[in-house]
Protein backbone atom coordinates (compact mmCIF):
# COMPACT_ATOMS: atom_id res chain seq x y z
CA UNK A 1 26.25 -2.09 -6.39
CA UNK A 2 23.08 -2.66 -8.03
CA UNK A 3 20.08 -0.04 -7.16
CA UNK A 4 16.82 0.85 -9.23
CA UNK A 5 13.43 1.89 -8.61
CA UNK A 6 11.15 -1.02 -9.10
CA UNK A 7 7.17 -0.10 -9.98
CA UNK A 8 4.17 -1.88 -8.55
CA UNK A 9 0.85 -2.01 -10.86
CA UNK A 10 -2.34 -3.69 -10.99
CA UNK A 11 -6.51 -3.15 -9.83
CA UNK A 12 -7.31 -2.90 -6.35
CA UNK A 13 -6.19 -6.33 -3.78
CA UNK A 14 -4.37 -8.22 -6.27
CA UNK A 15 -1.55 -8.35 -3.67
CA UNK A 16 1.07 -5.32 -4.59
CA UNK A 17 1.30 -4.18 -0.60
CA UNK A 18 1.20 -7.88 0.91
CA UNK A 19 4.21 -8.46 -1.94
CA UNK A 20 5.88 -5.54 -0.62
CA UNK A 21 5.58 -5.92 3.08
CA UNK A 22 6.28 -9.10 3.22
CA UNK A 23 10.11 -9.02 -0.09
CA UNK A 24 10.99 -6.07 2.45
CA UNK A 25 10.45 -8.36 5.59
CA UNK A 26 8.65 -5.07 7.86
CA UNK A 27 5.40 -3.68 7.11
CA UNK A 28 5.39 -0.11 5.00
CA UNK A 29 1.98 -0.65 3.33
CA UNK A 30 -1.48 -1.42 4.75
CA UNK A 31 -3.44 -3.95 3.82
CA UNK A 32 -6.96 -4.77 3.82
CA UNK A 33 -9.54 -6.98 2.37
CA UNK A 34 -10.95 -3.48 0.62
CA UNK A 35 -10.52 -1.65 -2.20
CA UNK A 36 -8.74 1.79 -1.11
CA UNK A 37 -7.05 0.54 1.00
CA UNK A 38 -3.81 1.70 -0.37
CA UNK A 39 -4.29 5.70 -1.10
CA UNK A 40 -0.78 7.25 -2.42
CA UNK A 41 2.08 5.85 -4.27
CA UNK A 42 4.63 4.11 -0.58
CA UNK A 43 8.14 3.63 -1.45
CA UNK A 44 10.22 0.88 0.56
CA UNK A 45 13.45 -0.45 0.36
CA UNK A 46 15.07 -3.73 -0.55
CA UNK A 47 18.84 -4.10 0.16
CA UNK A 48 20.85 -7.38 0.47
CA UNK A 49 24.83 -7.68 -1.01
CA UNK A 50 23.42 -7.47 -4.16
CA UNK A 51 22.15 -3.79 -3.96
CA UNK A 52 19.11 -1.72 -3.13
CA UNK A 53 15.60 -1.75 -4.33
CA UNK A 54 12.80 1.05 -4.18
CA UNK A 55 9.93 -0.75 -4.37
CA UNK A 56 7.12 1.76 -5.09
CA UNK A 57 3.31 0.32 -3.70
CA UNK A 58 1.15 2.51 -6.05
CA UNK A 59 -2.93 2.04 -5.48
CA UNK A 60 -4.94 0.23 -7.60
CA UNK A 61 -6.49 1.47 -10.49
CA UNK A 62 -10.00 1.86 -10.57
CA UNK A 63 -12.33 1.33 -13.38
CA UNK A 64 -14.29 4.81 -14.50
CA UNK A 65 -15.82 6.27 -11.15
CA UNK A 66 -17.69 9.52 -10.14
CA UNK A 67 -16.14 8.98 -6.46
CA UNK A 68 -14.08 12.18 -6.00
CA UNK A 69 -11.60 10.43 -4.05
CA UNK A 70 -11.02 7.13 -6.52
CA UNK A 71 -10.21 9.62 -9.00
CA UNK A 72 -7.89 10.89 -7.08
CA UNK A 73 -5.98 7.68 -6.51
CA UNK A 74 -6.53 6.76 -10.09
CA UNK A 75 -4.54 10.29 -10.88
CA UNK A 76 -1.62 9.48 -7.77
CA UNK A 77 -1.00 5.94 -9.38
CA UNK A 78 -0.81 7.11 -13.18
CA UNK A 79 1.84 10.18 -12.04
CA UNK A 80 3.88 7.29 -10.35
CA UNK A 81 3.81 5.18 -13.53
CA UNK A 82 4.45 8.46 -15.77
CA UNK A 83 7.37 8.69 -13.44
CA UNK A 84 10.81 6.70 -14.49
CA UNK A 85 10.92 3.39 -13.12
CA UNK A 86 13.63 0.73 -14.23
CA UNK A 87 11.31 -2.57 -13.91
CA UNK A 88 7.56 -2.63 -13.46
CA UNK A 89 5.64 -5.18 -12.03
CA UNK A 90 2.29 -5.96 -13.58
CA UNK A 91 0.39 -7.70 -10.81
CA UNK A 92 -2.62 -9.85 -11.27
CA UNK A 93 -5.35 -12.14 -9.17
CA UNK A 94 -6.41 -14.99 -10.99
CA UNK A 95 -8.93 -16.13 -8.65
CA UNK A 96 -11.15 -13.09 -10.09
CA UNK A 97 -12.59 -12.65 -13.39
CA UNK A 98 -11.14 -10.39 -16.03
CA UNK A 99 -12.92 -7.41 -15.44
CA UNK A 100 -12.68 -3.64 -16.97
CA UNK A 101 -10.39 -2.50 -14.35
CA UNK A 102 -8.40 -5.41 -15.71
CA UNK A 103 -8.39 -3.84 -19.25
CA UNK A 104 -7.64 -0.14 -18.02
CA UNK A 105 -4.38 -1.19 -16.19
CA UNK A 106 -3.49 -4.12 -19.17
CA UNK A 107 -3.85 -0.68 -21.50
CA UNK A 108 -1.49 1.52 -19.05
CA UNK A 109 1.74 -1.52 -18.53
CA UNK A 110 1.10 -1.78 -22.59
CA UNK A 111 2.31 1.83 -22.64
CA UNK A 112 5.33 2.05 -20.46
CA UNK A 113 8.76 1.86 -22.07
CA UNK A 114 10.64 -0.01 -19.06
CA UNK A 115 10.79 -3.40 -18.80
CA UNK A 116 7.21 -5.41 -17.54
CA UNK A 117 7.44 -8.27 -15.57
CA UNK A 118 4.21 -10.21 -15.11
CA UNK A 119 3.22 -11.40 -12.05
CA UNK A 120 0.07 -14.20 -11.44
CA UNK A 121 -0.21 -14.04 -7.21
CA UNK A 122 -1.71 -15.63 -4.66
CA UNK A 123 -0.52 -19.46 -6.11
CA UNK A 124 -1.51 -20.47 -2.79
CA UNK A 125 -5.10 -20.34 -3.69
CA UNK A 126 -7.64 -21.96 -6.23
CA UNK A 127 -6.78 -19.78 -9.17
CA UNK A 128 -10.03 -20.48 -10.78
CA UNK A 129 -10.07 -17.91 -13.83
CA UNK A 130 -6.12 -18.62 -14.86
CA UNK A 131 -7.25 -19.35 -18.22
CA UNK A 132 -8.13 -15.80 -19.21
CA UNK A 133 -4.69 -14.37 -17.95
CA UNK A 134 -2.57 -17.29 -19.37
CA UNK A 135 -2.62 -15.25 -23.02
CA UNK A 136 -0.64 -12.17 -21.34
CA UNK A 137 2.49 -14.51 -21.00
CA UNK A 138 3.54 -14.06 -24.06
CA UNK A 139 2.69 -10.46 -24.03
CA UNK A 140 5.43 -9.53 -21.48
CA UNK A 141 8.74 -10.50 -21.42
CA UNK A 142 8.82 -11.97 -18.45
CA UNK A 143 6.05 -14.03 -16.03
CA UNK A 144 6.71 -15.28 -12.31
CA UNK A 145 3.72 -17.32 -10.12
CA UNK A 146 4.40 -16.05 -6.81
CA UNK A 147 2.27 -16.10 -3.30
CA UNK A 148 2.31 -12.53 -1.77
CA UNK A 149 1.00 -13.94 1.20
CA UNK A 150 3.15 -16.94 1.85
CA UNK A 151 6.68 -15.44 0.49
CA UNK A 152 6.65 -18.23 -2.62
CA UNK A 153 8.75 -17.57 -6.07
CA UNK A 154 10.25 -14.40 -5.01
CA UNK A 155 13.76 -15.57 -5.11
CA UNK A 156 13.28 -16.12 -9.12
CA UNK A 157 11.85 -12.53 -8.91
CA UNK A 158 14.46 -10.77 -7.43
CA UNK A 159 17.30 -12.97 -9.42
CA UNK A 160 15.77 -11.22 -12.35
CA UNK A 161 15.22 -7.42 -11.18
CA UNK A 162 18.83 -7.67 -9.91
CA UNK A 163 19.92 -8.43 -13.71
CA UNK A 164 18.52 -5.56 -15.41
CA UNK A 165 19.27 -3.03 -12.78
CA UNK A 166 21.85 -0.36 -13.25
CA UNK A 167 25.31 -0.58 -11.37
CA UNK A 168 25.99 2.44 -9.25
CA UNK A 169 29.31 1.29 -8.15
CA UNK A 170 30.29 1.69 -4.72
CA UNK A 171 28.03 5.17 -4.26
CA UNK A 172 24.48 4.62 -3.61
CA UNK A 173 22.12 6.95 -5.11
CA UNK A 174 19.44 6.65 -2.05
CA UNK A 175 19.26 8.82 0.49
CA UNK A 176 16.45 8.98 3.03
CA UNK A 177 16.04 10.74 6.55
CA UNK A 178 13.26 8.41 7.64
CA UNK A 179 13.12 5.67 9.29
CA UNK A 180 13.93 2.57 7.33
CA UNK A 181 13.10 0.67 5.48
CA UNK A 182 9.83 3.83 4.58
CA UNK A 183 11.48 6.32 2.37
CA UNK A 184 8.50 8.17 1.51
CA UNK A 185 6.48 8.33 4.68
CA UNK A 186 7.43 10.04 8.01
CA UNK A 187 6.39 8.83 11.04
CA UNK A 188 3.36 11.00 11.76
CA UNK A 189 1.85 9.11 7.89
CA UNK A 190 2.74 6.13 8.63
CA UNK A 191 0.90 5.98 12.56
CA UNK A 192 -2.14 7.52 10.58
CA UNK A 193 -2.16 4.57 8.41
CA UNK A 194 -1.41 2.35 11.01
CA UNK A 195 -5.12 3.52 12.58
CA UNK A 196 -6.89 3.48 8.97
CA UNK A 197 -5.96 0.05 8.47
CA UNK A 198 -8.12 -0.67 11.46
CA UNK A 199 -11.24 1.20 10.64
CA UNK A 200 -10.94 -0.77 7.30
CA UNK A 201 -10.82 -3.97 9.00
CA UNK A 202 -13.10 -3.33 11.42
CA UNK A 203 -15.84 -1.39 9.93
CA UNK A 204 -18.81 -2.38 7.87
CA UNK A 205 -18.48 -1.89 4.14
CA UNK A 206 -19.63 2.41 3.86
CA UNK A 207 -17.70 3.47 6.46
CA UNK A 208 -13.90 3.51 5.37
CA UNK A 209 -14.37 5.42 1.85
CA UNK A 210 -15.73 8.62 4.40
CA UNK A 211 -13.00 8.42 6.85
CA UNK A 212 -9.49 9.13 7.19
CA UNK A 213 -6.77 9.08 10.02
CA UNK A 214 -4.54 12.31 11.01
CA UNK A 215 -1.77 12.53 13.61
CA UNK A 216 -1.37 15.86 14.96
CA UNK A 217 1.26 14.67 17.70
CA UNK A 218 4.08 12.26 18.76
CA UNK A 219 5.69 13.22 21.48
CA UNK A 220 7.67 10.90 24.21
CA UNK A 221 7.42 11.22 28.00
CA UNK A 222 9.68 11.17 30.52
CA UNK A 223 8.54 7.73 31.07
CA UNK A 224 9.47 6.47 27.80
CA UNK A 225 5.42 6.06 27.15
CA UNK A 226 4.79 7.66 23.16
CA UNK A 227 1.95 9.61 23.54
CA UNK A 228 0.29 9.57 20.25
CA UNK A 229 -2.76 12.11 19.63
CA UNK A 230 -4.79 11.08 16.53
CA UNK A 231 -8.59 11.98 15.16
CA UNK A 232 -10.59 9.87 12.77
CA UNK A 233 -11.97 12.39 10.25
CA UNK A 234 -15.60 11.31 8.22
CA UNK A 235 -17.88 12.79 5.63
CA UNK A 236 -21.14 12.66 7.87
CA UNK A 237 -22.39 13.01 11.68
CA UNK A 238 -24.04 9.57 10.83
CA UNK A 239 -20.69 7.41 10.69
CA UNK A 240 -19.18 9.41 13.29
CA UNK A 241 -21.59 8.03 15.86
CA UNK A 242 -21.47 4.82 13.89
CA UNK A 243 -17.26 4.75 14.79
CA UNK A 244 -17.54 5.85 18.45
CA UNK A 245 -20.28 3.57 19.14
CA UNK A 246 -22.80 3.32 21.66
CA UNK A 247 -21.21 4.25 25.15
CA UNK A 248 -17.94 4.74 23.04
CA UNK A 249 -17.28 1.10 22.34
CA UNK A 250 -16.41 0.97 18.80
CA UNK A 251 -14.09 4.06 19.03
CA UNK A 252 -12.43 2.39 22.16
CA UNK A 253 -11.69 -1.17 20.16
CA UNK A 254 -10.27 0.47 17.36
CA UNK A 255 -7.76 2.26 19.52
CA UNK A 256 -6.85 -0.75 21.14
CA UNK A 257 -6.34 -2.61 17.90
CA UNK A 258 -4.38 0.21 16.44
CA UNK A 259 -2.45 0.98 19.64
CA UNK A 260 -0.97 -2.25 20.12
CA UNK A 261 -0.15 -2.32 16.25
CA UNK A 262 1.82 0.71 16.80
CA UNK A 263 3.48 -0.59 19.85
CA UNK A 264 4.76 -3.22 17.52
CA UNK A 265 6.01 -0.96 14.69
CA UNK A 266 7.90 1.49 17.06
CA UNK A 267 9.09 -0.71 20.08
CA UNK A 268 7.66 1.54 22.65
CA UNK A 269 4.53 1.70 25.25
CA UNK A 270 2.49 3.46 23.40
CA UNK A 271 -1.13 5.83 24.82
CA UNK A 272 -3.20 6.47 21.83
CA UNK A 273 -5.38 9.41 22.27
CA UNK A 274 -7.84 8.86 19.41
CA UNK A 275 -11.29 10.77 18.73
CA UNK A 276 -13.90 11.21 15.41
CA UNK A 277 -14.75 14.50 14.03
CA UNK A 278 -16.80 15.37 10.90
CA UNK A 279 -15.12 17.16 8.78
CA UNK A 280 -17.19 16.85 4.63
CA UNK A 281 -14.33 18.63 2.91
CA UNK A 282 -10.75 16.30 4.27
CA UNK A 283 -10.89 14.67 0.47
CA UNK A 284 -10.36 18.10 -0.83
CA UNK A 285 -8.11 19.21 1.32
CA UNK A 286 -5.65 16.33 1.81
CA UNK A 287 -5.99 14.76 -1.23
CA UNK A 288 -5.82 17.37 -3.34
């Protein structure tokens, strides 16, 4: 049996959780329009009778930022790369410009010693700046045009991971106690980001860089209803009022949104009990 630990590398919404939601077939990894959106390295697995992959969703590097918590995910997504990986896929968008976030992550997949597989997304739009990507072809061994979004070209993909992964015989290597396919992520992390995806969705540009989403408890009731408790945490009295919203609208549509998203993910009736607090020191403390 073939099984290997595949990396996923690139600048911020060039496709890497799309690409792994949708090669896994179940969502493990947010997505949003925004940069940020993806915060720690999410590991998901692959498996069909050829073997297993770990796909590993790392965040997108950031070009040189004073942002305490873009640092942060800058430092997360280089101790994921430093870590050993048997393929690595070097994601890019060319319906953006080259940029110098471009640069810093073209300077980190120069560096690692496992094989790089370029991949040019989103085929299934205009890619207007192809031309200035076109020259990394014959930089890497390997290139693939794929749509994240629309599940194109990743049979050729796979074919070729498959190949140069090692053959564990008939004793697989991963273990996990959670759920699958999430092997990094229990269920309490993976609600939380269920709720953050929301706020980035929803909320105007500021807002979802000051907040983040913890669970505190999931317990079920006789019932069979989950009853979730949950509390948006955010940097400043200003965008807590901004997320609960005059007469508590705002605070009300986003757990709706997010409620019958986790009803989805977990099969079960599901009451979300969700609130805002301020709290100007939750980067430090669960992100350090």
């Amino acid at each position: 049996m073939k099984e290997g630990i595949v990396l996923l590398l690139g600048r911020p919404n060039v496709g890497k959780s799309t690409f792994v939601n949708n090669v896994i077939g179940q969502k493990v990894a947010i997505t949003s329009p925004k940069p940020q959106t993806t915060r720690f390295p999410i590991q998901g697995l692959f498996e069909d009778e050829r073997g297993k992959i770990i796909f590993t969703d790392t965040p997108g590097i950031f070009n040189k930022t004073k942002d305490l918590l873009a640092q942060k995910i800058n430092q997360q997504t280089l101790k994921a790369v430093n870590k050993e990986a048997d393929v690595v896929l070097y994601f890019i968008d060319p319906t953006r410009k080259r940029d110098f976030e471009e640069a810093k992550v073209l300077g980190i997949a120069r560096k690692i010693k496992a094989p790089v597989f370029l991949v040019i997304n989103k085929k299934d739009k205009k890619q207007t700046y192809l031309a200035q990507y076109m020259f990394l072809e014959d930089e890497f061994s390997q290139a693939f045009h794929i749509s994240a979004l629309k599940s194109h070209g990743f049979d050729a993909l796979l074919k070729r991971i498959f190949e140069l992964l090692p053959d564990q015989g008939e004793q697989s290597m991963i273990q996990s106690d959670l759920p699958y396919p999430l092997l990094n992520m229990d269920s309490k992390t993976f609600i939380a980001e269920l709720i953050r995806e929301k706020v980035f969705i929803m909320m105007g540009e500021e807002i979802p860089y000051s907040t983040t989403v913890v669970v505190s408890e999931i317990k079920e009731r006789k019932n069979g209803l989950m009853y979730i408790k949950a509390q948006i945490l955010t940097t400043t009295d200003r965008h807590k009022k901004m997320l609960i919203g005059a007469g508590g609208r705002k605070i009300k549509e986003l757990g709706s949104y997010a409620r019958k998203e986790i009803a989805l993910a977990i099969n079960k009736k599901v009451f979300l009990d969700l609130t805002v607090a301020t709290d100007p020191h939750w980067q430090d403390v669960l992100y350090s």
